[in-house]
N, C-alpha and C. Protein backbone atom coordinates (compact mmCIF):
# COMPACT_ATOMS: atom_id res chain seq x y z
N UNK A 1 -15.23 69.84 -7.35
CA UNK A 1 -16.53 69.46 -6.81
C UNK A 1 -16.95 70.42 -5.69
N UNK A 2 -15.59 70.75 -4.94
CA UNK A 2 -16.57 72.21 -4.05
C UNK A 2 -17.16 73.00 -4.38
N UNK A 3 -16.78 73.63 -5.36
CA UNK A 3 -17.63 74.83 -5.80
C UNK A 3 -19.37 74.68 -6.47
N UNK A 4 -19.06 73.16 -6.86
CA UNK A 4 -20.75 72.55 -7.04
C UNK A 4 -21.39 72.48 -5.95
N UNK A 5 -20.77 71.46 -4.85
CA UNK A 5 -21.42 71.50 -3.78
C UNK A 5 -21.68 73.36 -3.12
N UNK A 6 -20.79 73.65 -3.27
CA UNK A 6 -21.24 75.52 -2.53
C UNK A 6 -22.91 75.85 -3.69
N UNK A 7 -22.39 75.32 -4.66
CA UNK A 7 -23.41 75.91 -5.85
C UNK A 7 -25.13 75.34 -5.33
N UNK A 8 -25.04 74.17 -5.05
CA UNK A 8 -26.34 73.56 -4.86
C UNK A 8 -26.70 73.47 -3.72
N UNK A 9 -25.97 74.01 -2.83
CA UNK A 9 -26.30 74.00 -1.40
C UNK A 9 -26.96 75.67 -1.19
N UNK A 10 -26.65 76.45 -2.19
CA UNK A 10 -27.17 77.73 -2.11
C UNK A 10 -28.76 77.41 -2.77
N UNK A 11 -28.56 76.86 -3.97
CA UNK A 11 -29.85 76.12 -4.75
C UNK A 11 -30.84 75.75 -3.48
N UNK A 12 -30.65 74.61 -2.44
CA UNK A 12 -31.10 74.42 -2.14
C UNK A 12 -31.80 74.78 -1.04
N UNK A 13 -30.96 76.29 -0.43
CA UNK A 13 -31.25 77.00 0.48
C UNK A 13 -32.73 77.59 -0.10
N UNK A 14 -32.54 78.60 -0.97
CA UNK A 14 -33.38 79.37 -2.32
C UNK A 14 -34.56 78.24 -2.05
N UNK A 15 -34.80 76.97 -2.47
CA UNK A 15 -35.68 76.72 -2.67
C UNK A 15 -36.57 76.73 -1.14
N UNK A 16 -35.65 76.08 0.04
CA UNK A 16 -36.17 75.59 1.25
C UNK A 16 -35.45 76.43 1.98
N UNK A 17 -36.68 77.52 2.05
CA UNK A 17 -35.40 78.37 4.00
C UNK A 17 -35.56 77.49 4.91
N UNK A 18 -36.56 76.88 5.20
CA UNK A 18 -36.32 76.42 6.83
C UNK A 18 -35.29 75.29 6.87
N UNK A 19 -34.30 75.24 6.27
CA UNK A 19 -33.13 74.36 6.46
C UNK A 19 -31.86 75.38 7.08
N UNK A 20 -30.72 75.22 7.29
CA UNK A 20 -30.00 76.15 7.67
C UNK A 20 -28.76 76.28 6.14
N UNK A 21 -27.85 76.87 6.59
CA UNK A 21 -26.81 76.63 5.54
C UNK A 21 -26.43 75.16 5.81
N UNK A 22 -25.78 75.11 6.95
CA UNK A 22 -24.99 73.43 7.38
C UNK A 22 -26.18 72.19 7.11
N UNK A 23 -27.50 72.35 7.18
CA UNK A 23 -28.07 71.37 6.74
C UNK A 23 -28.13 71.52 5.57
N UNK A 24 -28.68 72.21 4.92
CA UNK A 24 -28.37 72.05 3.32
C UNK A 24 -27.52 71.49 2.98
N UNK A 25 -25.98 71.81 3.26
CA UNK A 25 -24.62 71.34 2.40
C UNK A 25 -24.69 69.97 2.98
N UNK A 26 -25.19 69.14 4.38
CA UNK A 26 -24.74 68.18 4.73
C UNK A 26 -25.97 67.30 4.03
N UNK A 27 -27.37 67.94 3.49
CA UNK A 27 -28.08 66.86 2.08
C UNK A 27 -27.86 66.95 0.55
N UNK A 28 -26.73 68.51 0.36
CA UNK A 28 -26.20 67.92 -0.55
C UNK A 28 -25.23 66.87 -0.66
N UNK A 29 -24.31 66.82 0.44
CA UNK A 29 -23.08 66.45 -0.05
C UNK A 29 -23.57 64.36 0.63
N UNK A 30 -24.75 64.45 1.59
CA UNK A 30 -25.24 62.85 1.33
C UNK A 30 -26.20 62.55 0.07
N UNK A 31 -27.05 63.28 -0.27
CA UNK A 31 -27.66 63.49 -1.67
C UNK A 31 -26.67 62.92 -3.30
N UNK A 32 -25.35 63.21 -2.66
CA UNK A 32 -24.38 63.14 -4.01
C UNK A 32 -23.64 62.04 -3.66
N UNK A 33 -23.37 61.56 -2.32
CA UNK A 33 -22.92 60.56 -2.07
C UNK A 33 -23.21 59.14 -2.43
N UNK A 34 -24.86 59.35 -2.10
CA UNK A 34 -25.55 58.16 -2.23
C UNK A 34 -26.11 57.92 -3.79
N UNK A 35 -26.21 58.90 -4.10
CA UNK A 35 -26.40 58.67 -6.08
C UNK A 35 -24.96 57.89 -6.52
N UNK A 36 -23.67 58.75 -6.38
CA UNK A 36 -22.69 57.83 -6.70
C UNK A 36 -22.45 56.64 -6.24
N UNK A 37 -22.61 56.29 -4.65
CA UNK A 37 -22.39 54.73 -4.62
C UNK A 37 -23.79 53.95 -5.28
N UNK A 38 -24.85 54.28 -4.87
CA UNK A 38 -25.70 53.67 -5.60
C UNK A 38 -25.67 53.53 -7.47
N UNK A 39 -24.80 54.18 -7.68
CA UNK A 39 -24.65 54.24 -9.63
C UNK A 39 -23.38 53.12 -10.09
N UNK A 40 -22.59 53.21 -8.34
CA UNK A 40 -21.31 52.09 -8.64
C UNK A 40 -21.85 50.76 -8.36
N UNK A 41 -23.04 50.82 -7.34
CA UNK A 41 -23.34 49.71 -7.26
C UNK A 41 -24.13 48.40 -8.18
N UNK A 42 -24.36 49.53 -9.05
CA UNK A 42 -25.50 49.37 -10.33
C UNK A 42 -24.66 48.87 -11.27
N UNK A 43 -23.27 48.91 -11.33
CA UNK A 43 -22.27 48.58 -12.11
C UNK A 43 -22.00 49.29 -13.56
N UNK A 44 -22.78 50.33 -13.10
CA UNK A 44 -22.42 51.88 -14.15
C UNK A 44 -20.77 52.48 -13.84
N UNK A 45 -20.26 53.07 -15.26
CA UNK A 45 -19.07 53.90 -14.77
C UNK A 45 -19.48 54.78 -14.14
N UNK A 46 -17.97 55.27 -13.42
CA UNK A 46 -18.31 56.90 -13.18
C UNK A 46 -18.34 58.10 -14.54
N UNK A 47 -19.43 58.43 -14.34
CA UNK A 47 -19.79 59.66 -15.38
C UNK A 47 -19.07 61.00 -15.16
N UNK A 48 -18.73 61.29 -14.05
CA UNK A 48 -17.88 62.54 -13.48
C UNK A 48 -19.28 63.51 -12.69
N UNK A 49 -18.49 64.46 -12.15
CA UNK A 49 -19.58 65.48 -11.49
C UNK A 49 -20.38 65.74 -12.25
N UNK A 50 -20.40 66.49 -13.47
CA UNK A 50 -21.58 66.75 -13.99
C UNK A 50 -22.92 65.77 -13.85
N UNK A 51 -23.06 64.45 -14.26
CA UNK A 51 -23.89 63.73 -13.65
C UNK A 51 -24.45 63.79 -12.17
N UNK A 52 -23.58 63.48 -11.29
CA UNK A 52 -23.91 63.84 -10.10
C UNK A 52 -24.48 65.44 -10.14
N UNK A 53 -24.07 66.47 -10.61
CA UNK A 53 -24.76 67.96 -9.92
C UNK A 53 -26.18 67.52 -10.64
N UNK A 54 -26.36 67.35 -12.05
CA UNK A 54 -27.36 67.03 -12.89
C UNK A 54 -28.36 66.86 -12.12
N UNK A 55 -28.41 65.07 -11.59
CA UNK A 55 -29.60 64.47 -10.59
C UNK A 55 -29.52 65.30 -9.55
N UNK A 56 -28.13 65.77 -8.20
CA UNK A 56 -28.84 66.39 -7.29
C UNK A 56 -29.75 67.69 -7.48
N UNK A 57 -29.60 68.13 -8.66
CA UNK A 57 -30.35 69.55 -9.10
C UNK A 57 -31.59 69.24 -9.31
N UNK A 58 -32.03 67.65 -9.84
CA UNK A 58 -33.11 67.51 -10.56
C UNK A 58 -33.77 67.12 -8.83
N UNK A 59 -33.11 66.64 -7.72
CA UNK A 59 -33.86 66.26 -6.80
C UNK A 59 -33.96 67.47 -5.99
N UNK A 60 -33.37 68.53 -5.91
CA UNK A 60 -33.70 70.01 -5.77
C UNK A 60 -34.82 70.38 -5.71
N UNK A 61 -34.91 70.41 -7.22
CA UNK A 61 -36.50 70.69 -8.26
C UNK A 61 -37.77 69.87 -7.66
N UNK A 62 -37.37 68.95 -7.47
CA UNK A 62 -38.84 68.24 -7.05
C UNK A 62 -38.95 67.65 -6.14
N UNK A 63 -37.84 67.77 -5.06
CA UNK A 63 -37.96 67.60 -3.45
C UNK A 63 -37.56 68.91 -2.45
N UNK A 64 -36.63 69.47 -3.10
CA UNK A 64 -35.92 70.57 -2.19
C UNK A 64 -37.12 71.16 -0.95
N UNK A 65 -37.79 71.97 -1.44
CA UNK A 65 -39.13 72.55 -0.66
C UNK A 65 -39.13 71.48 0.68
N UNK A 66 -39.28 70.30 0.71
CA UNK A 66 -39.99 69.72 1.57
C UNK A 66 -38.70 68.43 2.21
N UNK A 67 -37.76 68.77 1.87
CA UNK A 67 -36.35 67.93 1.90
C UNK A 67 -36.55 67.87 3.62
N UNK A 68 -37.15 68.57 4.39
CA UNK A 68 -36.29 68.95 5.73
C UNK A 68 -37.42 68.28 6.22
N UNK A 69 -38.27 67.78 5.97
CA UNK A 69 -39.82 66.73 6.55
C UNK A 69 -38.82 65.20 6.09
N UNK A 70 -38.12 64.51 5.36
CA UNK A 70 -37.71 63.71 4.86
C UNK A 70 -36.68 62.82 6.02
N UNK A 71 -36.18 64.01 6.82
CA UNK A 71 -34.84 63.43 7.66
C UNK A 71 -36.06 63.04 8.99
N UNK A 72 -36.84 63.12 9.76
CA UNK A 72 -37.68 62.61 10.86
C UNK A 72 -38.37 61.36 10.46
N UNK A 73 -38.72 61.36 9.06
CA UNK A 73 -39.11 59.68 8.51
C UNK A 73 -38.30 58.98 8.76
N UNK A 74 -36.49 58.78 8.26
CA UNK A 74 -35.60 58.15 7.76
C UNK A 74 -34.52 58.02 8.78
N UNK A 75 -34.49 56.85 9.36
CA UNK A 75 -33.48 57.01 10.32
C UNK A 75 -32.11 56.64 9.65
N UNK A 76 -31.61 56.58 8.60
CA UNK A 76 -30.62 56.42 7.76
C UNK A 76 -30.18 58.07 7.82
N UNK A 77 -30.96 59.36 7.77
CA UNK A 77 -30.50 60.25 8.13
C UNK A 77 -30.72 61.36 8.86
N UNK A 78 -32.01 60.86 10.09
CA UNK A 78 -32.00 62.01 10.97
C UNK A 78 -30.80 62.42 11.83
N UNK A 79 -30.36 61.22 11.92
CA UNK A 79 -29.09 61.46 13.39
C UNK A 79 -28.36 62.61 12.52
N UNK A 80 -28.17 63.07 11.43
CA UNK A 80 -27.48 63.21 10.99
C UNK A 80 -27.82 65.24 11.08
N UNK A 81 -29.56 65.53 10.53
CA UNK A 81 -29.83 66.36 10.19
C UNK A 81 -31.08 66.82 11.34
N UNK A 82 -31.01 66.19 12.18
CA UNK A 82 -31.76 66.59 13.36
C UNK A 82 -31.09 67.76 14.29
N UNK A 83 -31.58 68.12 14.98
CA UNK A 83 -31.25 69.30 15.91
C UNK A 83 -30.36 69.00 17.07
């Protein structure tokens, strides 16, 4: 799974510069977190990584750009990705 997470955290750099490296990897690696507990909670198996890179790629695609406006809404994860 590291080398995915290295993989989509570069993805997600590419799409959004104004994030840094360390913020990127720290919305991929809550990005992948929260799909899997939310998929266990749903009372789905685990599918393995591929599922997980799958959706965080697909939320890449159609959030990445604007991912870094997302953490000042959400206090579930500014503390996290704030300055």
């Amino acid at each position: 799974m590291k080398e995915v997470i290295e993989q989509l955290t570069s993805e997600l750099q590419e799409k959004n510069p104004n994030i840094s490296e360390e913020k990127a990897r720290t919305w991929i690696e809550l990005l992948a977190s929260d799909f899997e507990s939310s998929y266990a909670k749903a009372g789905y198996d685990y599918q393995g990584t591929e599922v997980v890179e799958k959706v965080v790629r697909q939320w890449i695609d159609s959030y990445g750009e604007n991912i870094h406006e997302f953490a000042a809404s959400n206090p579930k994860y500014s503390h996290l990705l704030n300055d």
